[in-house]
C-alpha atoms as a PDB file:
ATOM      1  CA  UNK A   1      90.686  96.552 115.148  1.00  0.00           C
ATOM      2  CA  UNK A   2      91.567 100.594 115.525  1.00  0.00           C
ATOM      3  CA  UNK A   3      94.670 101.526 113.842  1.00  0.00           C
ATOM      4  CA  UNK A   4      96.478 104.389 115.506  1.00  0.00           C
ATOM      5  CA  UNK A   5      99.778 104.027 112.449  1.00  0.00           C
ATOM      6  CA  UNK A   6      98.315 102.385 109.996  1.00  0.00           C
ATOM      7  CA  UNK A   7      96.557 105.631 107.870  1.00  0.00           C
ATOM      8  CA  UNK A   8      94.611 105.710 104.547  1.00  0.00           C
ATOM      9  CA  UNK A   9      94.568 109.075 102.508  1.00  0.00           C
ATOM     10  CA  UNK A  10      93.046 109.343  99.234  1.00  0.00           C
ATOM     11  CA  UNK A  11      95.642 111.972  98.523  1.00  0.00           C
ATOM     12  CA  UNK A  12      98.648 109.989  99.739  1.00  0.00           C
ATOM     13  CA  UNK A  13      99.814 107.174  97.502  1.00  0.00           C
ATOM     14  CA  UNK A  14      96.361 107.192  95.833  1.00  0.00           C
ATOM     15  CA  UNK A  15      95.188 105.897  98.880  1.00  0.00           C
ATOM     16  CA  UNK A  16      97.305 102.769 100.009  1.00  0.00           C
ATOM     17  CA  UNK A  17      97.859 102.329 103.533  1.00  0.00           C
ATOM     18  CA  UNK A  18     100.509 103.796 104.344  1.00  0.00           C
ATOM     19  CA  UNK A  19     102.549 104.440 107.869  1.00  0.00           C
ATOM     20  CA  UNK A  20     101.279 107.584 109.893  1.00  0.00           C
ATOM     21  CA  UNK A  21     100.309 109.474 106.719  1.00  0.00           C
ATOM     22  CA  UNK A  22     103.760 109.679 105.503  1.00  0.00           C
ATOM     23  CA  UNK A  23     104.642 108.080 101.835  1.00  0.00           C
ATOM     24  CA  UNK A  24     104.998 104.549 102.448  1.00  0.00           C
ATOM     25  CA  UNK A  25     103.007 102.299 101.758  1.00  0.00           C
ATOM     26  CA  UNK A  26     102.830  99.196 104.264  1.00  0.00           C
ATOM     27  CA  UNK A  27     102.730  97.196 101.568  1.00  0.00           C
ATOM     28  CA  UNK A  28     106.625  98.768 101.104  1.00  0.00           C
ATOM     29  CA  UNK A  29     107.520  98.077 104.413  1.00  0.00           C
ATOM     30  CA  UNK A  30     106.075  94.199 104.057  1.00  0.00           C
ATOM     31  CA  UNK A  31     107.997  94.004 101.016  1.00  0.00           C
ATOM     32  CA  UNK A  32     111.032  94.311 102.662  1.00  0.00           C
ATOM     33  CA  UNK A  33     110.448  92.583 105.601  1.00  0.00           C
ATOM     34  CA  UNK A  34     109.234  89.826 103.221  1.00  0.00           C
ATOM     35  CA  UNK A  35     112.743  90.004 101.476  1.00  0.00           C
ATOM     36  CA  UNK A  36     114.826  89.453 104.801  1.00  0.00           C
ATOM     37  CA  UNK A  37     115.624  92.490 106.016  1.00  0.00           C
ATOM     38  CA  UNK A  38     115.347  93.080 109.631  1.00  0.00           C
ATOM     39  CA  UNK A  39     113.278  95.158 111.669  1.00  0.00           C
ATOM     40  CA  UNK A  40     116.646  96.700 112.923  1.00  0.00           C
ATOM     41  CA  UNK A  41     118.084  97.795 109.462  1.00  0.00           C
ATOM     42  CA  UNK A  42     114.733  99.066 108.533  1.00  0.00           C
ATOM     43  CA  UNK A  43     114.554 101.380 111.666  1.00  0.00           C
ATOM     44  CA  UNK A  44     118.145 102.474 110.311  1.00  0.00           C
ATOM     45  CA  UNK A  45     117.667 102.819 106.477  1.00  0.00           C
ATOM     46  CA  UNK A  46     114.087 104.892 107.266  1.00  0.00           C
ATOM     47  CA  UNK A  47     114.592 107.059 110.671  1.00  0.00           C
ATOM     48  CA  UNK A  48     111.286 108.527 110.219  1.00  0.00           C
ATOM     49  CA  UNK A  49     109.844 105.182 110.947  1.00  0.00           C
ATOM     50  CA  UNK A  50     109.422 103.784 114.419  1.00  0.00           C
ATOM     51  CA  UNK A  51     109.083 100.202 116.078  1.00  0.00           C
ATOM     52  CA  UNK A  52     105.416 100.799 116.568  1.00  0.00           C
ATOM     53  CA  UNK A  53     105.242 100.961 112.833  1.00  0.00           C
ATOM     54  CA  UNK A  54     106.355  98.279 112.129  1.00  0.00           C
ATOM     55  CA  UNK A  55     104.311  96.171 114.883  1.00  0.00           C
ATOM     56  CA  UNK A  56     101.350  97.420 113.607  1.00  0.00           C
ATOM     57  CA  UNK A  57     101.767  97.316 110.032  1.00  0.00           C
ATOM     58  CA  UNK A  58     102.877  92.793 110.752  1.00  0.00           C
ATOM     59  CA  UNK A  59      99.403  93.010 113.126  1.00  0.00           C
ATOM     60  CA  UNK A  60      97.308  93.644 109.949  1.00  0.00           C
END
């Protein structure tokens, strides 16, 4: 499977995956989504972040 969000940097968050080479970590993004919070209020709390993001990050 090619990734096109999903980036791994050793020089970015010691080299977690993390969403389009910005600082966080899918496995931040699953935590949330793990806790309840909705795709929606995501998008809102993090603007940088997009749906595609998210998609891919649940596709993993």
């Amino acid at each position: 499977m090619k990734l096109q969000r999903i980036t791994v940097n050793p020089e970015i968050c010691s080299g977690k995956p993390c969403i389009r080479g910005l600082r966080f970590p899918v496995s931040r993004l699953l935590g949330l989504l793990a806790s309840g919070e909705t795709k929606e209020s995501i998008l809102k709390a993090y603007p940088y972040l997009e749906p595609e993001d998210i998609d891919e990050a649940l596709r993993i």
